[in-house]
C-alpha atoms as a PDB file:
ATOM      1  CA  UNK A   1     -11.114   5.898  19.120  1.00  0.00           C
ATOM      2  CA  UNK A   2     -10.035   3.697  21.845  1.00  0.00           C
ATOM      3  CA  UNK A   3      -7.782   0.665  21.015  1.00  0.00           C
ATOM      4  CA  UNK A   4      -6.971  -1.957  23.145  1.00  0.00           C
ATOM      5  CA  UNK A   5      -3.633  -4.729  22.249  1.00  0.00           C
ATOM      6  CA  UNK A   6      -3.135  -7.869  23.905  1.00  0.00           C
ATOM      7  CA  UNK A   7      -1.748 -10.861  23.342  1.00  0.00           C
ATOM      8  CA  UNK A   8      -4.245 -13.294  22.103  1.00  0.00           C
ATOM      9  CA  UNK A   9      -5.234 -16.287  24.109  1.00  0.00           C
ATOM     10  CA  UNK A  10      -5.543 -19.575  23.448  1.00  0.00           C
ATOM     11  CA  UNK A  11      -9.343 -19.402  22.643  1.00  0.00           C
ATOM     12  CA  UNK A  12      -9.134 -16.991  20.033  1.00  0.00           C
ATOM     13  CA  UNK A  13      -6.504 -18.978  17.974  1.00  0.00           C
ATOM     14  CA  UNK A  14      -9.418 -19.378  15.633  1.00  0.00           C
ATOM     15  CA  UNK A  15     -10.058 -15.556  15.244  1.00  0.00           C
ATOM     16  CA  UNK A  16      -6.323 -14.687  15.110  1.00  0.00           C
ATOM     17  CA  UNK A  17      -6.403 -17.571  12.295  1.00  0.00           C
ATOM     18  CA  UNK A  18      -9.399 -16.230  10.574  1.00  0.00           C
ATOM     19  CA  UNK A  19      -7.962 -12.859  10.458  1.00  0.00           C
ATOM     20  CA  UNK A  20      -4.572 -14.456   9.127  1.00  0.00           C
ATOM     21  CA  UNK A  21      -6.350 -15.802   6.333  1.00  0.00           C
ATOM     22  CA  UNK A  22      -7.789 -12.671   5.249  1.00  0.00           C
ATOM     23  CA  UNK A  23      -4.111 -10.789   5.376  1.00  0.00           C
ATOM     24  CA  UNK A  24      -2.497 -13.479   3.481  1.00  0.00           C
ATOM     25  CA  UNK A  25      -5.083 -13.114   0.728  1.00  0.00           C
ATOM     26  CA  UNK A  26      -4.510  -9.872   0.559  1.00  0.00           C
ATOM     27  CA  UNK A  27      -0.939 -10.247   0.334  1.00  0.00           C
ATOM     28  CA  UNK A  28      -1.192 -12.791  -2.257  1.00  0.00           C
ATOM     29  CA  UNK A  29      -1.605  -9.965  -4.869  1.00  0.00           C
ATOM     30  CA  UNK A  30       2.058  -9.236  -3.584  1.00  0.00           C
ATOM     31  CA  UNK A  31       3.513 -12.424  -4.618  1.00  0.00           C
ATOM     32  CA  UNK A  32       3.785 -15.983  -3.223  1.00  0.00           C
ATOM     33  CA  UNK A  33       2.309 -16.369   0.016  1.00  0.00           C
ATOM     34  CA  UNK A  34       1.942 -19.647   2.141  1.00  0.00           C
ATOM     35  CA  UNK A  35      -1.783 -19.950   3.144  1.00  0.00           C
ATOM     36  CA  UNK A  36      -1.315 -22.629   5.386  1.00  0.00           C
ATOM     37  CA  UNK A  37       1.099 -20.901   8.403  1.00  0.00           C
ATOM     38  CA  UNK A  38       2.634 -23.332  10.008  1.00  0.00           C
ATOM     39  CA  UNK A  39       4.388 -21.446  12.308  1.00  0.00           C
ATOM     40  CA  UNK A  40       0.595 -20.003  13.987  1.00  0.00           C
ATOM     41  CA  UNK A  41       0.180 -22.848  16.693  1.00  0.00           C
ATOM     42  CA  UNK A  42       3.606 -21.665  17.891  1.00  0.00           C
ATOM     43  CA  UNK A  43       2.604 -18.551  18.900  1.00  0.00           C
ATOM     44  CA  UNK A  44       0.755 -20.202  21.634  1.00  0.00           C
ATOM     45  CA  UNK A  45       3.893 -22.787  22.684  1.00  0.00           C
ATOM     46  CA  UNK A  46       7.162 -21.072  21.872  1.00  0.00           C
ATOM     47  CA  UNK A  47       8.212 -18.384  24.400  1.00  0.00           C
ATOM     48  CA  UNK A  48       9.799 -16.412  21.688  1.00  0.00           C
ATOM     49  CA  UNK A  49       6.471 -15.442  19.610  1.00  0.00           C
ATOM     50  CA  UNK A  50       3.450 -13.161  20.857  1.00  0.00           C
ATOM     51  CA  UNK A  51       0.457 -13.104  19.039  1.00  0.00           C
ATOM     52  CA  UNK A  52      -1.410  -9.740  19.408  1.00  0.00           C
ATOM     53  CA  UNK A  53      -5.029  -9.049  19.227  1.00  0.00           C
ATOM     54  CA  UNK A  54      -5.778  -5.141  18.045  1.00  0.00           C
ATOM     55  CA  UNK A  55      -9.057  -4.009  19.096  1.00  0.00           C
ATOM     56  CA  UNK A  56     -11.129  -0.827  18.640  1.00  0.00           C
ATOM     57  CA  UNK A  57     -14.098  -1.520  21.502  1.00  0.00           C
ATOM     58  CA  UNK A  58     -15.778  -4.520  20.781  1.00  0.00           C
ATOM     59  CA  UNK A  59     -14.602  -5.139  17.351  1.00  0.00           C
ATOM     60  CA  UNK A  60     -11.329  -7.369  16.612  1.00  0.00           C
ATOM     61  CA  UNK A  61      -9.481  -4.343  14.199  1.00  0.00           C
ATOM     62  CA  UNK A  62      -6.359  -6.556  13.456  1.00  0.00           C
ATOM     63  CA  UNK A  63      -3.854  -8.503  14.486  1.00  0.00           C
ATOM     64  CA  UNK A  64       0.551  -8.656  15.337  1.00  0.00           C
ATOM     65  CA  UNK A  65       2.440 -11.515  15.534  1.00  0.00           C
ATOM     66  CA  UNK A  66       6.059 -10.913  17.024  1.00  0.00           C
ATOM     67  CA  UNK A  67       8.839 -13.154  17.258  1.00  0.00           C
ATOM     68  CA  UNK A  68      12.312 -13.548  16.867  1.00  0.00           C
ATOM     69  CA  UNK A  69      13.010 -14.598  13.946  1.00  0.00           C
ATOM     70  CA  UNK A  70      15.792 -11.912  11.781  1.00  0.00           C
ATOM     71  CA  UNK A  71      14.530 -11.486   7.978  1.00  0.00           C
ATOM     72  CA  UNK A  72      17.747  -9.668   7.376  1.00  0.00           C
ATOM     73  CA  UNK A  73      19.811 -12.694   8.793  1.00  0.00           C
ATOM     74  CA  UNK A  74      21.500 -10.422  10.663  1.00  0.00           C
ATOM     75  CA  UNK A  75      20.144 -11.212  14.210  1.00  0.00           C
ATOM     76  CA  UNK A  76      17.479  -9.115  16.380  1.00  0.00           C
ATOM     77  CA  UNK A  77      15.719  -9.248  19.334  1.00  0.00           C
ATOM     78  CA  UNK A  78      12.028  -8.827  17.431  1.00  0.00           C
ATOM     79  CA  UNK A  79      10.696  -8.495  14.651  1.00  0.00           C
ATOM     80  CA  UNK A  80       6.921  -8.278  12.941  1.00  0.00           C
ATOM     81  CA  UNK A  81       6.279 -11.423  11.455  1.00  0.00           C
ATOM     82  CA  UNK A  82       2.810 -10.131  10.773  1.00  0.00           C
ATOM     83  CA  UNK A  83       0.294  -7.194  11.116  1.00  0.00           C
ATOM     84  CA  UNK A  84      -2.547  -6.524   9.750  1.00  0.00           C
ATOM     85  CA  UNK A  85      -5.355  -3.869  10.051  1.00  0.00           C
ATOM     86  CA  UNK A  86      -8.674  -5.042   9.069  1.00  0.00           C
ATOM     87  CA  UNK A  87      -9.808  -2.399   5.991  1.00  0.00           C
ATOM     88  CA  UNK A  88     -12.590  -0.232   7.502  1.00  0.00           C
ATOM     89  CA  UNK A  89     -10.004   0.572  10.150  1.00  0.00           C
ATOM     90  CA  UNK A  90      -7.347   1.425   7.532  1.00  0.00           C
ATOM     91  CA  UNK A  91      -6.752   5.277   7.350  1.00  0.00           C
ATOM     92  CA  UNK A  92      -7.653   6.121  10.989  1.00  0.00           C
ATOM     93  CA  UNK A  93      -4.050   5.552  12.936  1.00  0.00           C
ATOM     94  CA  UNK A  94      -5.137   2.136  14.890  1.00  0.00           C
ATOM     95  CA  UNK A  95      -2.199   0.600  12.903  1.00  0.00           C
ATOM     96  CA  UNK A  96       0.612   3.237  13.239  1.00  0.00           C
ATOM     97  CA  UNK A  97      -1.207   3.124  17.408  1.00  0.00           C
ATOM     98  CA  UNK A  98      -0.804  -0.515  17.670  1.00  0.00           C
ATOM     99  CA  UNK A  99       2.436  -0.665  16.282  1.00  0.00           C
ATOM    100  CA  UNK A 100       4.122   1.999  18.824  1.00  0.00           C
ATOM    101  CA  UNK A 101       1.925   0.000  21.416  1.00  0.00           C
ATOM    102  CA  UNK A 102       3.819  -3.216  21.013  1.00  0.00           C
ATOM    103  CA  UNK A 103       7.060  -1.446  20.394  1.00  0.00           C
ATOM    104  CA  UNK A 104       6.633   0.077  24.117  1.00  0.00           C
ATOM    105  CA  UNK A 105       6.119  -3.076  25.405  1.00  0.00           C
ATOM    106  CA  UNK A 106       9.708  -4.649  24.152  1.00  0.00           C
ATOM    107  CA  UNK A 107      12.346  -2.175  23.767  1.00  0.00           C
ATOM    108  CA  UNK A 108      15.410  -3.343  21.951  1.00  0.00           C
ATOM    109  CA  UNK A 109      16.564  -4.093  18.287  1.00  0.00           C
ATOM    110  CA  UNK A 110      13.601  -4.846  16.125  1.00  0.00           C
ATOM    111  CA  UNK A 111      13.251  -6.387  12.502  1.00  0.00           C
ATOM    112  CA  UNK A 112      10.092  -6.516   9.865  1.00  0.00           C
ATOM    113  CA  UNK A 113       9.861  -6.805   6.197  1.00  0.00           C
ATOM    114  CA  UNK A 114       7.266  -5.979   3.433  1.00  0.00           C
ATOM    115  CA  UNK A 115       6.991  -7.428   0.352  1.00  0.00           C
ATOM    116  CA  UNK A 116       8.279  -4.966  -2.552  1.00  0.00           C
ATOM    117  CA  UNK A 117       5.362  -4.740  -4.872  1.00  0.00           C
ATOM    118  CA  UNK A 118       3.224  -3.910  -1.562  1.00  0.00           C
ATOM    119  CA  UNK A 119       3.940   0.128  -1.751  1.00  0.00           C
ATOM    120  CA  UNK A 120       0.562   0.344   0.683  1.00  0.00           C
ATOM    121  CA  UNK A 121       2.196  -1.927   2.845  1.00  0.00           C
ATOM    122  CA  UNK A 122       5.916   0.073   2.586  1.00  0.00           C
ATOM    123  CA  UNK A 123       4.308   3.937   2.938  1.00  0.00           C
ATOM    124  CA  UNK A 124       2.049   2.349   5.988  1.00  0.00           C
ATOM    125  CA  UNK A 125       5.349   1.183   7.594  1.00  0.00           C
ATOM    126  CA  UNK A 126       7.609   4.496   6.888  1.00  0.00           C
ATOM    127  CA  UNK A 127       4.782   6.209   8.728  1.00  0.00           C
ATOM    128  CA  UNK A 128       4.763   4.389  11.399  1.00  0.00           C
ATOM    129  CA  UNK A 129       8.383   3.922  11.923  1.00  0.00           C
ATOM    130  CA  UNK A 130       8.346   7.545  11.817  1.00  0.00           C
ATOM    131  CA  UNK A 131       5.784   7.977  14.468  1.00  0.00           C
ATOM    132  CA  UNK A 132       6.857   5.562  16.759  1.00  0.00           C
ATOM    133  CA  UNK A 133      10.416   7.530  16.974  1.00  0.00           C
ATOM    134  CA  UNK A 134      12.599   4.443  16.436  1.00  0.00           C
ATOM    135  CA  UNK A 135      16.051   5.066  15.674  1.00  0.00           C
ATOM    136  CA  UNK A 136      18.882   4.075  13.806  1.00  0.00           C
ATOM    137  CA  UNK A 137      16.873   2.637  10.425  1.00  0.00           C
ATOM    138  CA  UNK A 138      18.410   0.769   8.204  1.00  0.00           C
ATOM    139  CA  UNK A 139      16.786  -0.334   4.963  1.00  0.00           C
ATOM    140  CA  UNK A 140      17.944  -3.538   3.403  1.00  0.00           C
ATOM    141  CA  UNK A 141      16.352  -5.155  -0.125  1.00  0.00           C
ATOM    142  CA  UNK A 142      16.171  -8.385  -0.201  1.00  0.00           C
ATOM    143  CA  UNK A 143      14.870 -10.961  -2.587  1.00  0.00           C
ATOM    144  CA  UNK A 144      11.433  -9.712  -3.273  1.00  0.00           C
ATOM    145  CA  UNK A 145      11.030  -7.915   0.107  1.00  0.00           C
ATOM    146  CA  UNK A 146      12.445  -4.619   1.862  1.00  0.00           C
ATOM    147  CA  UNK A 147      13.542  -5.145   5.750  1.00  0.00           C
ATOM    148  CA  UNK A 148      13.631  -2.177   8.132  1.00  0.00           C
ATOM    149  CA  UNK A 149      15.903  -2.814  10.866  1.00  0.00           C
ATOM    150  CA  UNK A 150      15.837  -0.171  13.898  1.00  0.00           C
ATOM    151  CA  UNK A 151      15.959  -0.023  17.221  1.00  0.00           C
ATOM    152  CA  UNK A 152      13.509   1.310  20.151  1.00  0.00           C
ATOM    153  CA  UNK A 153      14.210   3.149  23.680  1.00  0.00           C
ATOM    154  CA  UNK A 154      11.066   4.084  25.722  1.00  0.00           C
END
């Protein structure tokens, strides 16, 4: 399976939005989650945050947004404020593909977290931290949420 990631443009706000929608519900099972998002429409403004489009041919498979916000408060140069991987694309390596695609495309220290009740969400993200050969991960718990910090060197 080819897969293609690119930033998103401004015209397909709506299906990077649409797409949103459907992670957060699923993440609602999780905990509290903010439906609303107010921080999307600054993904196309702010020159700090990159929304990604994840395709598999023709067919939108997910979606990244990256910024640079640090859930760990301890400062980074990116971090995963979202990703998500449509289900009937779950189980076939687009994510863990994706992920190492963005990573390539901004070396340096890099931040995400996962909610703690989402063990999907944390076993997805050990295997792709694995695969993507980061180094130097820490784990941190937080309030309700596990951070990864790590770092990645093409």
């Amino acid at each position: 399976m080819e897969i293609d990631i690119r930033i998103a443009g401004i015209a397909e706000k709506p299906k990077v939005r649409e797409m949103l929608s459907d992670y957060l519900r699923e993440l609602s099972q999780y905990g509290d989650v903010d439906n609303e998002y107010s921080f999307l429409d600054s993904y196309w403004v702010d020159q700090d945050r990159w929304p990604y489009i994840i395709s598999v041919g023709k067919e939108t498979a997910g979606i990244a947004l990256i910024n640079t916000w640090s859930p760990s408060g301890k400062g980074t140069d990116f971090a995963v404020a979202e990703f998500y991987v449509r289900p009937e694309f779950r189980g076939s390596g687009i994510g863990t593909r994706a992920f190492s695609t963005v990573l390539s495309n901004r070396p340096g220290a890099w931040e995400l977290s996962v909610m703690s009740k989402n063990e999907a969400g944390k076993a997805f993200w050990e295997k792709a931290l694995a695969k993507a050969a980061v180094s130097k991960i820490e784990r941190i718990d937080l309030h309700g949420e596990s951070a990864y910090r790590f770092s990645y060197k093409p």
